[in-house]
N, C-alpha and C. Protein backbone atom coordinates (compact mmCIF):
# COMPACT_ATOMS: atom_id res chain seq x y z
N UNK A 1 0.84 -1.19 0.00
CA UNK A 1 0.00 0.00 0.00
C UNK A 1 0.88 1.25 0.00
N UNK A 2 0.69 2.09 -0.90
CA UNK A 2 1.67 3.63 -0.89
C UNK A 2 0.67 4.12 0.25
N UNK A 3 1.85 4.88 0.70
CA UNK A 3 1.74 5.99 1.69
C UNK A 3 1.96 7.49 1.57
N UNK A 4 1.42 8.27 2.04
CA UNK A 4 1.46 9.70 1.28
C UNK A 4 3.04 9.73 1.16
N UNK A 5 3.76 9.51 2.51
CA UNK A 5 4.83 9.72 2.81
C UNK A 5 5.92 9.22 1.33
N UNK A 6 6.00 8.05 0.64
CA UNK A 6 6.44 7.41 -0.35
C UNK A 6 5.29 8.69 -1.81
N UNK A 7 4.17 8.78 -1.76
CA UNK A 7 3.79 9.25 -2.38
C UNK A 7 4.48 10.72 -2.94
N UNK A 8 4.84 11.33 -1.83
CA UNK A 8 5.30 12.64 -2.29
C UNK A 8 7.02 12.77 -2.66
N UNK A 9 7.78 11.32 -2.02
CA UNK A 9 9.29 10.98 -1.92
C UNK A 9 8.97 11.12 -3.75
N UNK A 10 8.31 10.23 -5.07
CA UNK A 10 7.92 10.39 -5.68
C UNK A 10 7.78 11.31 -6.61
N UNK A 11 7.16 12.34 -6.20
CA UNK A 11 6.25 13.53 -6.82
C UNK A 11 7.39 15.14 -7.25
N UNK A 12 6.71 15.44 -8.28
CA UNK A 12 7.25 16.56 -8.81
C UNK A 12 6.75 17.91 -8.39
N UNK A 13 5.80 17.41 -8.10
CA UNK A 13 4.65 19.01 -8.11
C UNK A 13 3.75 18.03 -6.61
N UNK A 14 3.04 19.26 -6.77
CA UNK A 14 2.28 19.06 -5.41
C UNK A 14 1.13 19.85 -5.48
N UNK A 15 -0.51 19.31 -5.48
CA UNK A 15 -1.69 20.69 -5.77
C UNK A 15 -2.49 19.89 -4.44
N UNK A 16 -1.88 22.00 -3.63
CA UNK A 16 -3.11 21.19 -2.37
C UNK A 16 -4.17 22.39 -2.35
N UNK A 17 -5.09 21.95 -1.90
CA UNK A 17 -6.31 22.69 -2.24
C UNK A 17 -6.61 23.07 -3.36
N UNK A 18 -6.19 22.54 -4.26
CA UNK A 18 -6.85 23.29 -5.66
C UNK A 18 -5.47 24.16 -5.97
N UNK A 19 -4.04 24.21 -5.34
CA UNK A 19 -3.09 25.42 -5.72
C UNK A 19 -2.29 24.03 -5.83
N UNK A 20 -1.30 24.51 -7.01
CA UNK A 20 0.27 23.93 -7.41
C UNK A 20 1.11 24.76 -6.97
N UNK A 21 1.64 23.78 -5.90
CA UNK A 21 3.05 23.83 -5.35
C UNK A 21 4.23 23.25 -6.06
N UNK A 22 5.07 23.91 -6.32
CA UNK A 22 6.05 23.12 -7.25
C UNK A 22 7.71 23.12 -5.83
N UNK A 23 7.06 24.25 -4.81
CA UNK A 23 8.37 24.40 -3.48
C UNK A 23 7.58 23.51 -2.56
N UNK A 24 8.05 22.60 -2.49
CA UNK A 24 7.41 21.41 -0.69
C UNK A 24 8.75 20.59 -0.69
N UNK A 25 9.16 20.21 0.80
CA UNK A 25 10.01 19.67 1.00
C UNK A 25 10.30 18.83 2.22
N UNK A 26 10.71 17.93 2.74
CA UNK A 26 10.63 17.56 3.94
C UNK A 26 12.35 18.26 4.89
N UNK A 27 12.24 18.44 5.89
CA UNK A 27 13.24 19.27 6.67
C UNK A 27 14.01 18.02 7.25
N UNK A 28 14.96 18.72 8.15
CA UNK A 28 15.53 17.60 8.81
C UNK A 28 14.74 16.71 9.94
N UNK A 29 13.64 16.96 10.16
CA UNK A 29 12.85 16.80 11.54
C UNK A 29 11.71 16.14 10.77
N UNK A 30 11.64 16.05 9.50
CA UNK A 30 10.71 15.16 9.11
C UNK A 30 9.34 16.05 8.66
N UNK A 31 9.35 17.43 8.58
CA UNK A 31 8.30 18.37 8.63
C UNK A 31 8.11 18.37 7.41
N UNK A 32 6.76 18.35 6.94
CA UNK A 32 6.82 18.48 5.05
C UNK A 32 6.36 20.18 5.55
N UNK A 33 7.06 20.93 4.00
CA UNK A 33 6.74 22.42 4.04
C UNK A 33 6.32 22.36 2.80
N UNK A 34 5.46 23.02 2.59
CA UNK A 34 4.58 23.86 1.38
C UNK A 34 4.23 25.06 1.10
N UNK A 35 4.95 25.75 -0.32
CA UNK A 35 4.74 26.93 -0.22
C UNK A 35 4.23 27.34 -2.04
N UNK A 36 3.25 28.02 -1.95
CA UNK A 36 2.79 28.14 -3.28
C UNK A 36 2.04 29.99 -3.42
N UNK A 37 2.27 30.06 -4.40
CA UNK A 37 1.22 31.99 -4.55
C UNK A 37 -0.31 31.25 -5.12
N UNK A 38 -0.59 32.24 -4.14
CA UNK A 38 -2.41 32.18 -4.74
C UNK A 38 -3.06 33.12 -5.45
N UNK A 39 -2.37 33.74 -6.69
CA UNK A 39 -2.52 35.10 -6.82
C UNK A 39 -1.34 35.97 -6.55
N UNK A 40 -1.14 36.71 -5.54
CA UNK A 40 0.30 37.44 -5.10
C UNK A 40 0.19 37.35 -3.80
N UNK A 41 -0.77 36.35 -3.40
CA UNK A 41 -0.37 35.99 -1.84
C UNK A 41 0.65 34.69 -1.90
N UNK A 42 1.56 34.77 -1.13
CA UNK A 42 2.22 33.81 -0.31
C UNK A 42 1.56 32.73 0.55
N UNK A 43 1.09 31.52 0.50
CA UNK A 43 0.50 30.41 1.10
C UNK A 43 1.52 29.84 1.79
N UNK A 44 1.58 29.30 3.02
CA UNK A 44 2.33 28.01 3.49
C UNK A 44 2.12 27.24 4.82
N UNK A 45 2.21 26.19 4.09
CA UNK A 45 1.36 25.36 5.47
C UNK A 45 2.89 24.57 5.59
N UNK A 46 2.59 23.95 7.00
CA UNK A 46 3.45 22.95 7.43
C UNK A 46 3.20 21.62 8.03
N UNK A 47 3.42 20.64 7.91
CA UNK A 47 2.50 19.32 8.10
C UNK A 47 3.99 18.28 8.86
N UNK A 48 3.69 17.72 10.17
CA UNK A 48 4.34 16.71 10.90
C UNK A 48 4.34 15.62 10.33
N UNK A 49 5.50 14.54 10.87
CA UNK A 49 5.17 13.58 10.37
C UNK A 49 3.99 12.45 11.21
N UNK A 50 3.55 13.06 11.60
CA UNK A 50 2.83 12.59 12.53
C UNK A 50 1.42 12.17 11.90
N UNK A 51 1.29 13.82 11.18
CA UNK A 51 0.08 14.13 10.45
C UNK A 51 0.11 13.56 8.87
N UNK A 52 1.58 13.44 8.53
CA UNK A 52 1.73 12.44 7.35
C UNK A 52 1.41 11.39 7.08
N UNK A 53 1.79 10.60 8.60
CA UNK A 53 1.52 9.06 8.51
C UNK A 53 -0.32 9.15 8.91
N UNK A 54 -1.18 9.92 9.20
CA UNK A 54 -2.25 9.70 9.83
C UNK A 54 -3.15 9.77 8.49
N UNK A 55 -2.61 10.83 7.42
CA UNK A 55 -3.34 11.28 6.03
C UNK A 55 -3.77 9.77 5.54
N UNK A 56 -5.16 9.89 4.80
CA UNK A 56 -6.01 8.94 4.48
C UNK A 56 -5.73 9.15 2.72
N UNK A 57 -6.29 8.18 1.90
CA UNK A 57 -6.40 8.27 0.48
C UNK A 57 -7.52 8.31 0.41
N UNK A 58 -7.93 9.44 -0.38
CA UNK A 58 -10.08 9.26 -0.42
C UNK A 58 -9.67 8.77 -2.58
N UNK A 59 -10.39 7.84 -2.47
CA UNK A 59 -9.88 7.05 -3.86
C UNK A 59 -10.95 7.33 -4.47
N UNK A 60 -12.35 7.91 -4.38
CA UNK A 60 -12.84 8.85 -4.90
C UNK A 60 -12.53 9.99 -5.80
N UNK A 61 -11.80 10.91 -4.91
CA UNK A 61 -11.18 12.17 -5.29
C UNK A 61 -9.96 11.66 -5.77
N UNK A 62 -9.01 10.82 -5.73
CA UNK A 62 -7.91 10.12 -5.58
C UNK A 62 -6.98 11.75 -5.38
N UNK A 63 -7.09 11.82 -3.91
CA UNK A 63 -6.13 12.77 -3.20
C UNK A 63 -6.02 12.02 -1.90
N UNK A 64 -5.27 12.67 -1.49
CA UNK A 64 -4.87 12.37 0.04
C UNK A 64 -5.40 13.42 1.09
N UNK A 65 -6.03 13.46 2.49
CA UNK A 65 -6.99 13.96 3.11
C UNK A 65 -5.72 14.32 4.44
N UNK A 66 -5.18 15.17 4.56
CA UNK A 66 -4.14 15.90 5.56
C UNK A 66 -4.87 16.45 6.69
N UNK A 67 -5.02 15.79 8.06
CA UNK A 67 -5.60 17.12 8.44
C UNK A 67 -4.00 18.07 9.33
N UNK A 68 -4.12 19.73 9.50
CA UNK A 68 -2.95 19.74 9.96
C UNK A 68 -3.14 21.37 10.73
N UNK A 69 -3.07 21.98 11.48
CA UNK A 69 -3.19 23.14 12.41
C UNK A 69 -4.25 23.91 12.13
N UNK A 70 -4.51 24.13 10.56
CA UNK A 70 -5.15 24.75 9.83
C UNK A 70 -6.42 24.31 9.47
N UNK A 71 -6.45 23.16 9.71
CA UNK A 71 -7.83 21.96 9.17
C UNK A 71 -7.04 21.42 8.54
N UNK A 72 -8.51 20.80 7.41
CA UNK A 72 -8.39 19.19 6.98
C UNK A 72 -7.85 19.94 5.03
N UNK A 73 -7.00 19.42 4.86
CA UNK A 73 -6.60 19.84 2.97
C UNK A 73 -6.29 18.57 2.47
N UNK A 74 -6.44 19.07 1.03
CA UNK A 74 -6.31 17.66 0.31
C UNK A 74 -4.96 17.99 -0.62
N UNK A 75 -4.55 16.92 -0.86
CA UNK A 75 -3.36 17.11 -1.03
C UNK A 75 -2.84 15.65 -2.45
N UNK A 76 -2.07 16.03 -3.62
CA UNK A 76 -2.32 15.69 -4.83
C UNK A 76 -1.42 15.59 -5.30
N UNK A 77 0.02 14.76 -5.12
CA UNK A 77 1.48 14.18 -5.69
C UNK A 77 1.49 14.42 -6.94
N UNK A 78 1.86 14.96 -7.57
CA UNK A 78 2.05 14.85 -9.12
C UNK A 78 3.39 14.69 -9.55
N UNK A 79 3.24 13.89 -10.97
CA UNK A 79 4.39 13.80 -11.84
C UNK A 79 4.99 14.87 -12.87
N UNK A 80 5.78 15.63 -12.75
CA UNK A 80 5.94 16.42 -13.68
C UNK A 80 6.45 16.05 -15.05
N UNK A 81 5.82 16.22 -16.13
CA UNK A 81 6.41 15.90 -17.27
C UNK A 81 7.75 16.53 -18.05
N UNK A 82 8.25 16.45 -18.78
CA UNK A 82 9.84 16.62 -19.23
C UNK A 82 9.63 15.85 -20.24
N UNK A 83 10.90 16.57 -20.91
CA UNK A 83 10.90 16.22 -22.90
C UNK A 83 12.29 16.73 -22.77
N UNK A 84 13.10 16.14 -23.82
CA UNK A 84 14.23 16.85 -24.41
C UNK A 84 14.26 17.74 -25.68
N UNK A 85 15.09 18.85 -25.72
CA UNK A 85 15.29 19.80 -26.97
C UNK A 85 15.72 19.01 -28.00
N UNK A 86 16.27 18.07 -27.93
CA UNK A 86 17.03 17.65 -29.24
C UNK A 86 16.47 16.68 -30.26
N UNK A 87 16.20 17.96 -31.37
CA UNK A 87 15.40 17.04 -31.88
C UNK A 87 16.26 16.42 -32.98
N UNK A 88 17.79 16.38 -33.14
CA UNK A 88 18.50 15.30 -33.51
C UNK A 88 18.65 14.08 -32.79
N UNK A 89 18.85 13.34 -34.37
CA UNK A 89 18.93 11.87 -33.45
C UNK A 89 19.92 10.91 -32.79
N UNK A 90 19.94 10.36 -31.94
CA UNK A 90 20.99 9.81 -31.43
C UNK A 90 22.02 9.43 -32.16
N UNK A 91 23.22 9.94 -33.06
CA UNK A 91 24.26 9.35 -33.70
C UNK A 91 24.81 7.80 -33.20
N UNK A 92 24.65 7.74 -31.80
CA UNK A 92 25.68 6.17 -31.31
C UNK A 92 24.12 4.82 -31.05
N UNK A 93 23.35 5.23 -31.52
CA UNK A 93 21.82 4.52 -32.18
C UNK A 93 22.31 2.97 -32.47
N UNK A 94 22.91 3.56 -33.35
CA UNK A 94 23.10 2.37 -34.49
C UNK A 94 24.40 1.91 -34.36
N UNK A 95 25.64 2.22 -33.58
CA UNK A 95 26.72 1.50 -33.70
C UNK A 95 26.52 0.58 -32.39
């Protein structure tokens, strides 16, 4: 079974409440931090690991259900996609 905790080790991006976080990180103490603009406000929550390991999967919504000082947020691991510029082709292909 994934765990948010493995879920976000994972993840590129991060959309909690409806906002993409692309800055979240875990500290030395195990604290995940999240920080995203909502507009030209500054957002940031901070979540224990306490409150990490307690987060539920609602497989419905397929998010994860945080509750953390602030209340209950949902919270949404993402993969970020990536491509390369080169649109030549590999020369050592074929040897």
């Amino acid at each position: 079974m994934t765990t948010l905790l493995n879920a976000l080790e994972n993840a590129d991006m991060l959309e909690i409440d409806g906002l993409h976080a692309f800055d979240f990180s875990l500290d030395e103490d195990d604290n995940l931090h999240i920080e995203c603009m909502d507009g030209r406000a500054l957002k940031r929550w901070t979540f224990s690991m306490a409150q990490i390991e307690a987060a539920t999967f609602d497989s419905d919504l397929k998010s994860w259900v945080i509750t953390g000082d602030s209340g209950e947020h949902r919270l949404l691991p993402l993969d970020a996609i990536g491509g390369d510029n080169d649109d030549e082709e590999d020369v050592n292909a074929d040897a």
